[in-house]
Each structure stands twice: as structure tokens, then as C-alpha cells.
PDB file of N, CA and C in Angstrom:
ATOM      1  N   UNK A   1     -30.010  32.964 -44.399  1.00  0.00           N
ATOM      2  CA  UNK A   1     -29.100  31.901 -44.775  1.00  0.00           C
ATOM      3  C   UNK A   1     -29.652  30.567 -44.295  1.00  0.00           C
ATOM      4  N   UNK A   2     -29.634  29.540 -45.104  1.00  0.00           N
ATOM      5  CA  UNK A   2     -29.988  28.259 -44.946  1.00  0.00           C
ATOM      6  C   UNK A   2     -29.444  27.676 -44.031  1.00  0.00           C
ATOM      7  N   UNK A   3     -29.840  26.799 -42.769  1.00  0.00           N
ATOM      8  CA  UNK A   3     -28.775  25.827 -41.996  1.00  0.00           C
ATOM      9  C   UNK A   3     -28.374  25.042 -42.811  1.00  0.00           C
ATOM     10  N   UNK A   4     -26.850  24.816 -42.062  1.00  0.00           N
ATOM     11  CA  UNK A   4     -26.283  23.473 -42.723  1.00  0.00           C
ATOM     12  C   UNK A   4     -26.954  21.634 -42.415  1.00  0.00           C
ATOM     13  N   UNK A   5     -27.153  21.196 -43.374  1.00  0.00           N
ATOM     14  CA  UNK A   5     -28.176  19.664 -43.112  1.00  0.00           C
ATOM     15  C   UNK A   5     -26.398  18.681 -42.994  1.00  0.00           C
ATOM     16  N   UNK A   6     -25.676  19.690 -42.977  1.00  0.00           N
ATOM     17  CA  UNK A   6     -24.807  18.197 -43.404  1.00  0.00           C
ATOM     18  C   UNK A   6     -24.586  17.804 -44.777  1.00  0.00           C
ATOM     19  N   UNK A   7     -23.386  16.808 -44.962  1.00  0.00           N
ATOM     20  CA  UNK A   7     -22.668  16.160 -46.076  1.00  0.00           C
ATOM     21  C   UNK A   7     -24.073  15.722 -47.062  1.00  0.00           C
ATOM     22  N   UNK A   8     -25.305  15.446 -46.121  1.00  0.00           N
ATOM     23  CA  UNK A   8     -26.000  14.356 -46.840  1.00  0.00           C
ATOM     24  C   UNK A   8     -27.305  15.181 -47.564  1.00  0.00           C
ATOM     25  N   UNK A   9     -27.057  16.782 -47.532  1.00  0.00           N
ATOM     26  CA  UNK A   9     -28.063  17.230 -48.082  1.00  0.00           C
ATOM     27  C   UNK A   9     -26.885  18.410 -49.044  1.00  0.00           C
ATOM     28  N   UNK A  10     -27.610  18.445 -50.609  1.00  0.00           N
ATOM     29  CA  UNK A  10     -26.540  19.051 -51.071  1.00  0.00           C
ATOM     30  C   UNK A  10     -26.427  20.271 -51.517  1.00  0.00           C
ATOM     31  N   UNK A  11     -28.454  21.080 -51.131  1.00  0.00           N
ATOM     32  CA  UNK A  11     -28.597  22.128 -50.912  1.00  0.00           C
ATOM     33  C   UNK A  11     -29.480  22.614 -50.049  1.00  0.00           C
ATOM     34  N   UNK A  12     -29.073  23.106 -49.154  1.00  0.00           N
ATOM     35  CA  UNK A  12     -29.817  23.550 -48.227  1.00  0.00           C
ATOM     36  C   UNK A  12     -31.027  24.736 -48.393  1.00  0.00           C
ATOM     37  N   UNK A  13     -30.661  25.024 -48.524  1.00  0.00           N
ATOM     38  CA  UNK A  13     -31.765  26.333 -49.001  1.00  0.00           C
ATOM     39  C   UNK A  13     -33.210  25.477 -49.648  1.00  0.00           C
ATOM     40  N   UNK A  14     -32.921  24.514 -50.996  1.00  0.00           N
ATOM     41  CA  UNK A  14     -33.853  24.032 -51.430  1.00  0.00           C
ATOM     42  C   UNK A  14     -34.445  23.324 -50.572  1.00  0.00           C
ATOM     43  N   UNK A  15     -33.595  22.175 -49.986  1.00  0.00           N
ATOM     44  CA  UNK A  15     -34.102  21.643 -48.782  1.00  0.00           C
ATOM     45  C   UNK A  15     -35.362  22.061 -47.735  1.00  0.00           C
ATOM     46  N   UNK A  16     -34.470  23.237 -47.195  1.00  0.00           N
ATOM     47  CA  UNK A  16     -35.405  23.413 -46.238  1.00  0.00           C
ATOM     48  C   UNK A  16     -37.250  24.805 -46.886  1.00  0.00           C
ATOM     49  N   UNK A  17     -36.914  24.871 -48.181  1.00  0.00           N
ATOM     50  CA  UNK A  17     -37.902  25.551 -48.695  1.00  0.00           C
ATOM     51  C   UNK A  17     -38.984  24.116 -48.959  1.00  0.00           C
ATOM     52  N   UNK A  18     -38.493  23.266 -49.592  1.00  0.00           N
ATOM     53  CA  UNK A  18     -39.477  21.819 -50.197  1.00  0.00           C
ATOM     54  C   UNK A  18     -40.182  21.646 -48.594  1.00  0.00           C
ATOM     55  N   UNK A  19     -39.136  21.621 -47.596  1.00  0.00           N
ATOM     56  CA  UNK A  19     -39.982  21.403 -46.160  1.00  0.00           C
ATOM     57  C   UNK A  19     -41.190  22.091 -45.510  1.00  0.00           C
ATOM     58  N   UNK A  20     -40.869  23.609 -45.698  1.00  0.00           N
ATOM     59  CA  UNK A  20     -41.739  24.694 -45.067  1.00  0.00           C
ATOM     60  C   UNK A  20     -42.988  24.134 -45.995  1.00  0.00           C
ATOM     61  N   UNK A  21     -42.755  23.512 -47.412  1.00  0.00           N
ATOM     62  CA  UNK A  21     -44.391  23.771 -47.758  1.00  0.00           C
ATOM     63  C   UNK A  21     -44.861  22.159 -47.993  1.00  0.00           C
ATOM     64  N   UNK A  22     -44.280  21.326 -46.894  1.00  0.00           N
ATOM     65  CA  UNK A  22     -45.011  20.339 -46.673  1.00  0.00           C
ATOM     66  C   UNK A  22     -44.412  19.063 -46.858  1.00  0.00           C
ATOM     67  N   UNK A  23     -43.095  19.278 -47.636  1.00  0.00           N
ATOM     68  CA  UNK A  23     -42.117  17.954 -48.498  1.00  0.00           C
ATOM     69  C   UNK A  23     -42.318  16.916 -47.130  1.00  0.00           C
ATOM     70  N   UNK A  24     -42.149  15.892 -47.253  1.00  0.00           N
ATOM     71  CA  UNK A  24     -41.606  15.161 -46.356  1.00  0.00           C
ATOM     72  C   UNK A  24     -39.994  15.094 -46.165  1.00  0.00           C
ATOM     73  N   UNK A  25     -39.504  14.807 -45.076  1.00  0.00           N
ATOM     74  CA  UNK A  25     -37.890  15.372 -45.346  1.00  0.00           C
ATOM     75  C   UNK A  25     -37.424  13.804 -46.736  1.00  0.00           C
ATOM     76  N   UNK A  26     -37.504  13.063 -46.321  1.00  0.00           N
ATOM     77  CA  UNK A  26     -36.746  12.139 -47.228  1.00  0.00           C
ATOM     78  C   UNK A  26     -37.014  12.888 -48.670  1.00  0.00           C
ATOM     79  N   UNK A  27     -37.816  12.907 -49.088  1.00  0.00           N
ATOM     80  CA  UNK A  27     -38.336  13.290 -50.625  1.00  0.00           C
ATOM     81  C   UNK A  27     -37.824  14.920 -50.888  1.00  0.00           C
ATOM     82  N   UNK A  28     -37.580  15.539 -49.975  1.00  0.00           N
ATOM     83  CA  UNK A  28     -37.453  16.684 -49.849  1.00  0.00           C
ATOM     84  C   UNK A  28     -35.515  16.407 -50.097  1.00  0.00           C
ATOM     85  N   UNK A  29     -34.587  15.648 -49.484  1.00  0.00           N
ATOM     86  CA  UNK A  29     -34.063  15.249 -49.775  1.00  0.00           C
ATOM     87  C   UNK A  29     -33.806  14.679 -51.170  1.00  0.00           C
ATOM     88  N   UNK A  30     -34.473  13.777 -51.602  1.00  0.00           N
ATOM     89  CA  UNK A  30     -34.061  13.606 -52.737  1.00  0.00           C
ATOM     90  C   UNK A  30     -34.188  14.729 -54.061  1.00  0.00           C
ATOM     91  N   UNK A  31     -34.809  15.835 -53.678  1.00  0.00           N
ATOM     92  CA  UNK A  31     -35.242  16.594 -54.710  1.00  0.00           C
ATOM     93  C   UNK A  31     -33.779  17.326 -54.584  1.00  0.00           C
ATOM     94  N   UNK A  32     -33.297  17.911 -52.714  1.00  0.00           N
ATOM     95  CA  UNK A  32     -32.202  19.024 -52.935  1.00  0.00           C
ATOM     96  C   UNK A  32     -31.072  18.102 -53.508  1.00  0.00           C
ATOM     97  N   UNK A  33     -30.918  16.960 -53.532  1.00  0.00           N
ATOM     98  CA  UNK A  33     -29.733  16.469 -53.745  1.00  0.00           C
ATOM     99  C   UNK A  33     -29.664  15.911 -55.567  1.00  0.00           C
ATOM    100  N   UNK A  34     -30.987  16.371 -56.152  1.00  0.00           N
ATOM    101  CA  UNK A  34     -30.890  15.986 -57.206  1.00  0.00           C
ATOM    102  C   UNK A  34     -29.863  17.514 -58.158  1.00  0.00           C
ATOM    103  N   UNK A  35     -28.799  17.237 -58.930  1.00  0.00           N
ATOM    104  CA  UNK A  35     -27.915  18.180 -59.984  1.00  0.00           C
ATOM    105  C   UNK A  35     -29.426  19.109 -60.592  1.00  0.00           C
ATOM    106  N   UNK A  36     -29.132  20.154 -60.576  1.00  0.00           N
ATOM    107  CA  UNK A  36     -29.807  21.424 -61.450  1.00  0.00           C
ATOM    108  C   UNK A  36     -29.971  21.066 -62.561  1.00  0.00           C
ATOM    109  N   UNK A  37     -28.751  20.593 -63.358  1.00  0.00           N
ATOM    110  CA  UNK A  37     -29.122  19.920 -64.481  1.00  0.00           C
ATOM    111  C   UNK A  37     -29.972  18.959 -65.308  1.00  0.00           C
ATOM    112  N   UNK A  38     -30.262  18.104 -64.311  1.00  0.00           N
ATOM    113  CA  UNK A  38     -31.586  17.312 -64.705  1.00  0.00           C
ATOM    114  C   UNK A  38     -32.688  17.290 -63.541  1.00  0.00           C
ATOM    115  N   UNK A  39     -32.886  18.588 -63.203  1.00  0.00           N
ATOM    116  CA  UNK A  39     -34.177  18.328 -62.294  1.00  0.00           C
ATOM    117  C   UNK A  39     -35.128  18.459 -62.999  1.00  0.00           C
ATOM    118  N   UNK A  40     -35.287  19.579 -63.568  1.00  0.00           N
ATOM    119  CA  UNK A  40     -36.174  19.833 -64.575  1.00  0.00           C
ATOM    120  C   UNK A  40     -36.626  18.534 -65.762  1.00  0.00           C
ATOM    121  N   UNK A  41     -35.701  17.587 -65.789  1.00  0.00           N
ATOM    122  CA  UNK A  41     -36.316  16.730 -67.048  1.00  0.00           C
ATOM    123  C   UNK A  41     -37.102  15.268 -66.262  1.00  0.00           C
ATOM    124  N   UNK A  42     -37.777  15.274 -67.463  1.00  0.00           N
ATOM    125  CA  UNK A  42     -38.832  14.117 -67.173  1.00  0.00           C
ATOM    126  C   UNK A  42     -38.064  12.776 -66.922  1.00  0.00           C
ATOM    127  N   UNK A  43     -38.692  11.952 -65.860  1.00  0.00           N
ATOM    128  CA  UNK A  43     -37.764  10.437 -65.672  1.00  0.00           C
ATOM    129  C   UNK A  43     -38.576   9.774 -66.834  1.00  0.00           C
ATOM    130  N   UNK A  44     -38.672   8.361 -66.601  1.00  0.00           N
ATOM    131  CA  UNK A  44     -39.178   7.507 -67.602  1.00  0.00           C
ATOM    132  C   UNK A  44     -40.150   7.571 -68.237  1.00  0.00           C
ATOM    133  N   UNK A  45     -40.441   6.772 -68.798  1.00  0.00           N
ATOM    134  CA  UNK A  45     -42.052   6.518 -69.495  1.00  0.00           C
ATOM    135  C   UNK A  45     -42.861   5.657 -69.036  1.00  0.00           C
ATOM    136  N   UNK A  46     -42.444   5.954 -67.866  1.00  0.00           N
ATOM    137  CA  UNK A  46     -44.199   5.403 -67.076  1.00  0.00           C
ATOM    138  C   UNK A  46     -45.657   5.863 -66.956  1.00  0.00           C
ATOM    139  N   UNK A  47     -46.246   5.069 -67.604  1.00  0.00           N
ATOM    140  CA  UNK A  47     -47.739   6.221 -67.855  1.00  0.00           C
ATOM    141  C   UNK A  47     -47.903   6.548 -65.851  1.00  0.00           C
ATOM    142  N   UNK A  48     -49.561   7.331 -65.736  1.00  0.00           N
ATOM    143  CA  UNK A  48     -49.321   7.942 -64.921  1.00  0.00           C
ATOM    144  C   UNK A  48     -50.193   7.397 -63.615  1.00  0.00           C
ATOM    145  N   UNK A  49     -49.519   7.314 -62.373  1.00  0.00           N
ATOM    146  CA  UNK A  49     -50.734   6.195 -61.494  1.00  0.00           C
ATOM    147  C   UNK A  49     -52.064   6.114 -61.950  1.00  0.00           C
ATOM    148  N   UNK A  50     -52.535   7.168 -62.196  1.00  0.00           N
ATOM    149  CA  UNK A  50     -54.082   6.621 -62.921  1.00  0.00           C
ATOM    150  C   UNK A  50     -54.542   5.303 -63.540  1.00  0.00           C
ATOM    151  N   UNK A  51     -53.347   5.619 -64.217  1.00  0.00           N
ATOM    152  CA  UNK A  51     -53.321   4.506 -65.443  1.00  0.00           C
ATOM    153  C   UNK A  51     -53.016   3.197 -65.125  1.00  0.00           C
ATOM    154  N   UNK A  52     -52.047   2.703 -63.609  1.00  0.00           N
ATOM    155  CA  UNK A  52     -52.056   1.633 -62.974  1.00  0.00           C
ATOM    156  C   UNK A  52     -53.044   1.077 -62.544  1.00  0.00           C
ATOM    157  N   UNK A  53     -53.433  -0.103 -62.040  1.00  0.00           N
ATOM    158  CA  UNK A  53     -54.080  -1.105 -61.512  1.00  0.00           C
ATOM    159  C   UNK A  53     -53.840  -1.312 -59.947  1.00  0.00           C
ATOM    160  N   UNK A  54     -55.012  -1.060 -59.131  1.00  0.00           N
ATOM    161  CA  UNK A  54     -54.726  -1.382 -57.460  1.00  0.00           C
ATOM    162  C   UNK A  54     -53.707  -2.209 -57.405  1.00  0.00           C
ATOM    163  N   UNK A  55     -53.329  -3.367 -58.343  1.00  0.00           N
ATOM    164  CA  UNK A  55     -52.207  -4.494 -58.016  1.00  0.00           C
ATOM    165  C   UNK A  55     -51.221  -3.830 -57.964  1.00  0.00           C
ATOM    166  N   UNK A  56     -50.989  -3.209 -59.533  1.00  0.00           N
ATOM    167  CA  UNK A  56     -49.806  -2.464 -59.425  1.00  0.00           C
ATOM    168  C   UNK A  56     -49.164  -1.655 -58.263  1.00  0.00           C
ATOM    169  N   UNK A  57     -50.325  -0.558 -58.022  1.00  0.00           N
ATOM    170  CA  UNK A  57     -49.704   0.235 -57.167  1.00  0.00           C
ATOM    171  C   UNK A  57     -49.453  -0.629 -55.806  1.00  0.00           C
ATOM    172  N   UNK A  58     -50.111  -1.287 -55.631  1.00  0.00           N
ATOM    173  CA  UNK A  58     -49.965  -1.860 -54.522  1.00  0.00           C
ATOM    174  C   UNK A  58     -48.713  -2.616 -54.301  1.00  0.00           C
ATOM    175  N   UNK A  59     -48.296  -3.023 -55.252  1.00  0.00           N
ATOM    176  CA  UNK A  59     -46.595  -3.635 -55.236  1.00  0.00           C
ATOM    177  C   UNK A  59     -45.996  -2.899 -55.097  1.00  0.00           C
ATOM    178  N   UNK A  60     -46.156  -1.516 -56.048  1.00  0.00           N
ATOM    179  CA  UNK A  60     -44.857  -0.815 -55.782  1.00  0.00           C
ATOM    180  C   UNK A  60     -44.569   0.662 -54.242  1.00  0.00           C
ATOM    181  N   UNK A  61     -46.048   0.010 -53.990  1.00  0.00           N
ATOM    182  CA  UNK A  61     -45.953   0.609 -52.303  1.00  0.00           C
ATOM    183  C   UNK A  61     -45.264  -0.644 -51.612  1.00  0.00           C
ATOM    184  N   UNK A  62     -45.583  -1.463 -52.283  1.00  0.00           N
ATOM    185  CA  UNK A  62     -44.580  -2.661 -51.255  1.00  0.00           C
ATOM    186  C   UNK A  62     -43.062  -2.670 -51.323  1.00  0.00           C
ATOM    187  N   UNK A  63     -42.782  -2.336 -52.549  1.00  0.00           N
ATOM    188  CA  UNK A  63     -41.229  -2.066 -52.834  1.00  0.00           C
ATOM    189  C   UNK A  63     -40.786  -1.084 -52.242  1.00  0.00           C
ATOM    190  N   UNK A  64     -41.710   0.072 -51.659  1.00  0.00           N
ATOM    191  CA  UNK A  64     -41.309   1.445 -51.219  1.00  0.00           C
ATOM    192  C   UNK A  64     -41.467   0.968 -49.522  1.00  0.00           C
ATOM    193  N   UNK A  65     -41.782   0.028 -49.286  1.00  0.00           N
ATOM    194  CA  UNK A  65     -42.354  -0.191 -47.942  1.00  0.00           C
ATOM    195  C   UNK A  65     -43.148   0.664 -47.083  1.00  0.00           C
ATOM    196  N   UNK A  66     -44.141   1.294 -47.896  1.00  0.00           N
ATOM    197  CA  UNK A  66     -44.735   2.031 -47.470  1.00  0.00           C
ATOM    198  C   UNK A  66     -46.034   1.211 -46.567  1.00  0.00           C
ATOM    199  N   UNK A  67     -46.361   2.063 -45.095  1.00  0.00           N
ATOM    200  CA  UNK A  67     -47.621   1.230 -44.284  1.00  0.00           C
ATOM    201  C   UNK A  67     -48.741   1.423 -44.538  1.00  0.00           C
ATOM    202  N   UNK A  68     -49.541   0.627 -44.072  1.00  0.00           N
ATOM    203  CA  UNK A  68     -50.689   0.424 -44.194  1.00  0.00           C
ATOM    204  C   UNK A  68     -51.814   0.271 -45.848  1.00  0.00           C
ATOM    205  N   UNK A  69     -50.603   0.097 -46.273  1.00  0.00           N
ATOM    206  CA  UNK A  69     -51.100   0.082 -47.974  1.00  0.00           C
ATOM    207  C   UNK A  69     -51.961  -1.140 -48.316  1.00  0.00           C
ATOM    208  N   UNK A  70     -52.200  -2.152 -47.554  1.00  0.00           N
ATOM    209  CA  UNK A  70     -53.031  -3.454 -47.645  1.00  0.00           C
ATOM    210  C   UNK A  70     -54.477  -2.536 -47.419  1.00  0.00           C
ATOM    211  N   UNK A  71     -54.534  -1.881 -46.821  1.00  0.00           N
ATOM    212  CA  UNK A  71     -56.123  -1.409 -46.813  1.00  0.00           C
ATOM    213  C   UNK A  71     -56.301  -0.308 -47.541  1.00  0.00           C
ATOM    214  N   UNK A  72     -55.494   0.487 -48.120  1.00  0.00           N
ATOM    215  CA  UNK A  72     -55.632   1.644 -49.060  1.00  0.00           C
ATOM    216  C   UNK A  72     -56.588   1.276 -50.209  1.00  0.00           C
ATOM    217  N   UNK A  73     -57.196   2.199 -50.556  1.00  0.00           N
ATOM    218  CA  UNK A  73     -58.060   2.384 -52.322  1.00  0.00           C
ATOM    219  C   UNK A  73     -56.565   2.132 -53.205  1.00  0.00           C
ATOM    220  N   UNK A  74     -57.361   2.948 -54.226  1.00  0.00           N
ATOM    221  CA  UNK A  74     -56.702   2.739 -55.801  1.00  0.00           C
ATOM    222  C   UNK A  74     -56.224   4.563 -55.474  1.00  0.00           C
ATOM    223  N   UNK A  75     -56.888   5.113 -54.996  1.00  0.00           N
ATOM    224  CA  UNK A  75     -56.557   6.682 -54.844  1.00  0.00           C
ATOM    225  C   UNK A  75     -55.427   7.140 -53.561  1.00  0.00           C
ATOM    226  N   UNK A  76     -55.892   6.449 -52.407  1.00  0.00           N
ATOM    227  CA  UNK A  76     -55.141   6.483 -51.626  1.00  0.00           C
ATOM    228  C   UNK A  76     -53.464   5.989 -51.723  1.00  0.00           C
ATOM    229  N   UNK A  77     -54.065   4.921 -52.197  1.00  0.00           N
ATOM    230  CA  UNK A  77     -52.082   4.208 -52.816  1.00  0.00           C
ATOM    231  C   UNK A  77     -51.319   5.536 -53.694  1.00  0.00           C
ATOM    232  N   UNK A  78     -52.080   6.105 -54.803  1.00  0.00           N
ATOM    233  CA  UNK A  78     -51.810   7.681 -55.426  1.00  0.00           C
ATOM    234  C   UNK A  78     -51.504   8.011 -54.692  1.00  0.00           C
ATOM    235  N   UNK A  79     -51.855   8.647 -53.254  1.00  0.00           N
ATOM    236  CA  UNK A  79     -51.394   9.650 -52.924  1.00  0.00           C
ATOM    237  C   UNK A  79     -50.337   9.185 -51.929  1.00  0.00           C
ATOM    238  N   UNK A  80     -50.027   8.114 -51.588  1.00  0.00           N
ATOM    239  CA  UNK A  80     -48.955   7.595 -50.620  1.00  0.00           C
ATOM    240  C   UNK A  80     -47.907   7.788 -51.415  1.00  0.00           C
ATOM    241  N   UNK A  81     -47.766   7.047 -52.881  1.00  0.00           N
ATOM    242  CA  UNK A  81     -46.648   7.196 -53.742  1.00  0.00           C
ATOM    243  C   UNK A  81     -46.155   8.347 -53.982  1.00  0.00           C
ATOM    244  N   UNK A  82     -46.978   9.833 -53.948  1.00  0.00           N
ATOM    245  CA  UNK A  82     -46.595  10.335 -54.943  1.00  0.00           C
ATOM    246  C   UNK A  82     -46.220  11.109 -53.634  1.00  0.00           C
ATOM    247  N   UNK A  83     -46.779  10.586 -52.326  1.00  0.00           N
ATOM    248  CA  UNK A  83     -46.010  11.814 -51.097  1.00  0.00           C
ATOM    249  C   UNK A  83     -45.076  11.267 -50.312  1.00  0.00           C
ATOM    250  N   UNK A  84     -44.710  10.058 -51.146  1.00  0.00           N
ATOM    251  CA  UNK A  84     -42.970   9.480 -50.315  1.00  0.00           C
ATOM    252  C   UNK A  84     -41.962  10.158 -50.717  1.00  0.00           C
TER     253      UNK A  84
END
């Protein structure tokens, strides 16, 4: 049986499975608390970091306030985004 995370996690079980294989808790969070119903579907139509520009990503690590992103590559910013 899953521990309880509290009001602020809305399945536990998923929760703490996204964790064991590495989630970070916030993101891990947002996945258990996302409805069954649309987890499975695709968000927007944003092509895919590849396809961004160091500027780009680099802003939107700034919007995420993610650190040390002033000295990151074009690859590294990839992988900060996609492991917040």
C-alpha cells in the first residue's frame, strides 16, 4: 500500500512509483495529480526542444527558474527542461 503524501498529492501509488525510478518529486507530482483522463493526451503544438534555439530554451529555463542555465549548452538546457 502506498503512503499517504497528503491533500496535495492525488495519487499515491503513482507518485511514489514516478519517484523510485528517478522523477524528481515536483514533476513526479505533477504527473500523479494529473486526471487519468488526459494523461495520456498530447499538450500543445510545440515543436520539440531540438527544434528550439539556445535563446529560446534559455528563456524558458528562466521562466522555470531553473539554476545555473546561463552556462548550460543547447543540450544541457534539454535536459534541465525536460527533468523539471
Amino acid at each position: 500500500m502506498a503512503k499517504d503524501h497528503g491533500p496535495q498529492i492525488k495519487d499515491d501509488e503513482r507518485y511514489e512509483k514516478l519517484r523510485e525510478e528517478g522523477v524528481g518529486k515536483e514533476k513526479a507530482a505533477r504527473i500523479a495529480n494529473t486526471p487519468a483522463s488526459i494523461a495520456g493526451k498530447r499538450g500543445g503544438k510545440a515543436p520539440p526542444y531540438e527544434e528550439w534555439t539556445r535563446d529560446e530554451l534559455y528563456e524558458r529555463a528562466q521562466e522555470l527558474e531553473i539554476e545555473g542555465r546561463s552556462g548550460m549548452r543547447k543540450d544541457e538546457l534539454i535536459e534541465a527542461l525536460r527533468n523539471r
